[in-house]
Protein backbone atom coordinates (compact mmCIF):
# COMPACT_ATOMS: atom_id res chain seq x y z
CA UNK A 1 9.22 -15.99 -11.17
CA UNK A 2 5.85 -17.75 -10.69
CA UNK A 3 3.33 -16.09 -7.91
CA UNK A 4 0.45 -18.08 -7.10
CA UNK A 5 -2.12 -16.49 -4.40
CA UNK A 6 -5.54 -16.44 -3.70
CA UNK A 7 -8.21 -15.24 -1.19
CA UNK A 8 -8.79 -15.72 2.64
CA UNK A 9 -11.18 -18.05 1.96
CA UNK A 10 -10.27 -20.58 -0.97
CA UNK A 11 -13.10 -18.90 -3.77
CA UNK A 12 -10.83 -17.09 -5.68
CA UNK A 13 -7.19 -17.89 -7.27
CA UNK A 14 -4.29 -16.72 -8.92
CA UNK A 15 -1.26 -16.92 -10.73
CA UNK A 16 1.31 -14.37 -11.83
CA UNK A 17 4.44 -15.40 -13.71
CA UNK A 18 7.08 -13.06 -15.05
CA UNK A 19 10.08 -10.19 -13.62
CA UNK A 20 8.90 -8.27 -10.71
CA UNK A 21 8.42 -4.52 -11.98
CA UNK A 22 8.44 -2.77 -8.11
CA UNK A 23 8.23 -3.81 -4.43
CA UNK A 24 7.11 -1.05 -2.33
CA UNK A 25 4.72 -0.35 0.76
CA UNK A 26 2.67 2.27 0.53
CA UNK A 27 1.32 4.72 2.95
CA UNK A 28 -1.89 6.44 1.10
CA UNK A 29 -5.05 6.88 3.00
CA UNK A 30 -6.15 4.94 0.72
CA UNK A 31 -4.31 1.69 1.06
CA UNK A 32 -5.17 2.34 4.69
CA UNK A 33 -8.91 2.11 4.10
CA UNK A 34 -7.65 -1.33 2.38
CA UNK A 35 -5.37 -2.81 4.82
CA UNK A 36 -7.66 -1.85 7.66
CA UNK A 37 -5.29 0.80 8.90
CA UNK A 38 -1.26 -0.76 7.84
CA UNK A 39 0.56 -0.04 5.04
CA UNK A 40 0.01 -1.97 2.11
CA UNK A 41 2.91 -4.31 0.79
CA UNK A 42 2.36 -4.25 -2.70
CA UNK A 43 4.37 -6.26 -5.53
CA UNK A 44 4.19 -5.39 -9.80
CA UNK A 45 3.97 -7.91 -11.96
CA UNK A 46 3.07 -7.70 -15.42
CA UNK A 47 -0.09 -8.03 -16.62
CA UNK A 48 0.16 -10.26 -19.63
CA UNK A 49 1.74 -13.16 -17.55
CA UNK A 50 -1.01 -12.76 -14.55
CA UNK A 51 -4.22 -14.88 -14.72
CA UNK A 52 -7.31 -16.15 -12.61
CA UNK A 53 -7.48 -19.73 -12.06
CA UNK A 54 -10.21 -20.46 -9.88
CA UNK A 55 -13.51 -18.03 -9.32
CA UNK A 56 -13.73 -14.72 -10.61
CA UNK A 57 -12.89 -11.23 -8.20
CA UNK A 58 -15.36 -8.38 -7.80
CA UNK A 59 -14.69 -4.92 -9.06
CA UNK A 60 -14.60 -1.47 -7.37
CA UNK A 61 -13.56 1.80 -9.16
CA UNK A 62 -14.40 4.85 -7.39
CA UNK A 63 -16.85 7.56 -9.74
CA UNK A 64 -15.71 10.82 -8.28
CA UNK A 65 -12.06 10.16 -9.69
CA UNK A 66 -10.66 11.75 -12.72
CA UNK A 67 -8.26 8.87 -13.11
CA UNK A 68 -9.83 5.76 -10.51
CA UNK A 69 -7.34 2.36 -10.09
CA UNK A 70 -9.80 -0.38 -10.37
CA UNK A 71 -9.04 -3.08 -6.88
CA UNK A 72 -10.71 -6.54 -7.27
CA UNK A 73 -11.58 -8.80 -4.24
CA UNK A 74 -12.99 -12.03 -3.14
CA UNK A 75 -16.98 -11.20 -3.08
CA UNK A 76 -17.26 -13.76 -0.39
CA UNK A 77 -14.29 -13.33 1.87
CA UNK A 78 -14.14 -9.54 1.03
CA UNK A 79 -9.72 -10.37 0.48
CA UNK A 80 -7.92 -7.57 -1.68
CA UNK A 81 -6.50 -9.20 -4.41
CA UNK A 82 -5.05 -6.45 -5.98
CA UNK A 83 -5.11 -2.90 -7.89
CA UNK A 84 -4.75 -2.28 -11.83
CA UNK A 85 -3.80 1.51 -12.54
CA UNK A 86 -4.43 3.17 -15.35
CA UNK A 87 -1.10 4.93 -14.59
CA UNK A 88 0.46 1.43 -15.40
CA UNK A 89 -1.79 -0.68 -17.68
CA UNK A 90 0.98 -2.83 -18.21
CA UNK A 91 0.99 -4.24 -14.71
CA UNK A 92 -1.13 -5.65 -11.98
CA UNK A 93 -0.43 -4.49 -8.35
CA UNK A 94 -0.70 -7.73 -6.36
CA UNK A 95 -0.88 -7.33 -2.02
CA UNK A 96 1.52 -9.97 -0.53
CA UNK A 97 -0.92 -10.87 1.82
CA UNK A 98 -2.66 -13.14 -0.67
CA UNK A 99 0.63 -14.67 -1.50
CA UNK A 100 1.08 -18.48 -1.01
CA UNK A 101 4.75 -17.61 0.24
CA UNK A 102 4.73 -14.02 1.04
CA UNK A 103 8.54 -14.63 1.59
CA UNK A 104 8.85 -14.11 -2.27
CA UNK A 105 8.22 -10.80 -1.57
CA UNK A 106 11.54 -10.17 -0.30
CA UNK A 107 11.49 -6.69 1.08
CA UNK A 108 10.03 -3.35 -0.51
CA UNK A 109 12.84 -1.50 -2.45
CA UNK A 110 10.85 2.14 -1.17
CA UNK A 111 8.06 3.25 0.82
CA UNK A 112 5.77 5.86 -0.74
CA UNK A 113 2.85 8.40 0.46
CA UNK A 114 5.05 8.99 3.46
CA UNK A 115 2.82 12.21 3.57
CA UNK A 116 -0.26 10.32 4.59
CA UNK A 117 1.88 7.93 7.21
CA UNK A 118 0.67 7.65 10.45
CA UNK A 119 3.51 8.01 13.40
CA UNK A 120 2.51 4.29 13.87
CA UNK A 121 3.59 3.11 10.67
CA UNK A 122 6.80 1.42 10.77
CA UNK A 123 9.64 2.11 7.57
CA UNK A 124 12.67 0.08 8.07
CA UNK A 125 15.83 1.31 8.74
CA UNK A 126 17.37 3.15 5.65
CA UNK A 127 14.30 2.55 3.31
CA UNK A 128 13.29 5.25 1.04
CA UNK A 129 10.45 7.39 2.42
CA UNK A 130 8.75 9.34 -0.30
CA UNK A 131 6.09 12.03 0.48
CA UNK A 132 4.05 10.95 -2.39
CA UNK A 133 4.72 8.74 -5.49
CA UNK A 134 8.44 9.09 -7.04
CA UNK A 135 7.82 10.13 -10.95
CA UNK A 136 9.93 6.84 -11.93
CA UNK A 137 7.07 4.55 -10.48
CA UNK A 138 3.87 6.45 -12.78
């Protein structure tokens, strides 16, 4: 499978290629600082087959984390691009939002950090609703 995304605003580009590793939507508070308040639809890709192609993200990592994922974004636009873990070095977590065809996406095989999910937040019917993060995904 070849993913090609980019930014709200054109400056910065992607590609991933390869098997996706997970589809999932995730609750955390922090994904909700990200998504400005939704769930974030997040697909795994691997790392070694995902490059830039056009400008170059900004980094943030928080400091007053034992264990911080690092989330890059278009300095200009201020689009999430996505989130490498340390938990998974082997991956990057790309949000379908920057997609070219978020359709690829399909649909998320689980939902996780159901703990932190506001009654708002919609799961589909018969999706898996984990309080936190299953020990099979890290």
């Amino acid at each position: 499978m070849i993913i090609e995304g980019g930014c709200y605003c054109g400056a910065v580009r992607y590609r991933a290629e390869g098997e996706p590793i997970f589809r999932l939507q995730c609750h955390c508070r922090e994904c909700q600082y990200i998504s400005g308040g939704g769930p974030n639809f997040v697909m795994g890709m691997p790392a070694a087959g995902f490059a830039y192609t056009k400008g170059e993200p900004r980094d943030f990592t928080r400091s007053d984390l034992a264990s911080p994922v690092t989330r890059q974004f278009c300095a200009t636009c201020g689009t999430h691009l996505l989130t490498r873990s340390p938990r998974q070095p082997d991956a990057v977590l790309l949000k379908v939002g920057t997609f070219d065809d978020p359709l690829v996406f399909g649909k998320p095989a689980l939902a996780i950090f159901g703990i932190d999910k506001p009654p708002f937040h919609h799961v589909a019917d018969g999706l898996p609703l984990h309080e936190r993060r299953p020990s099979s995904y890290a």
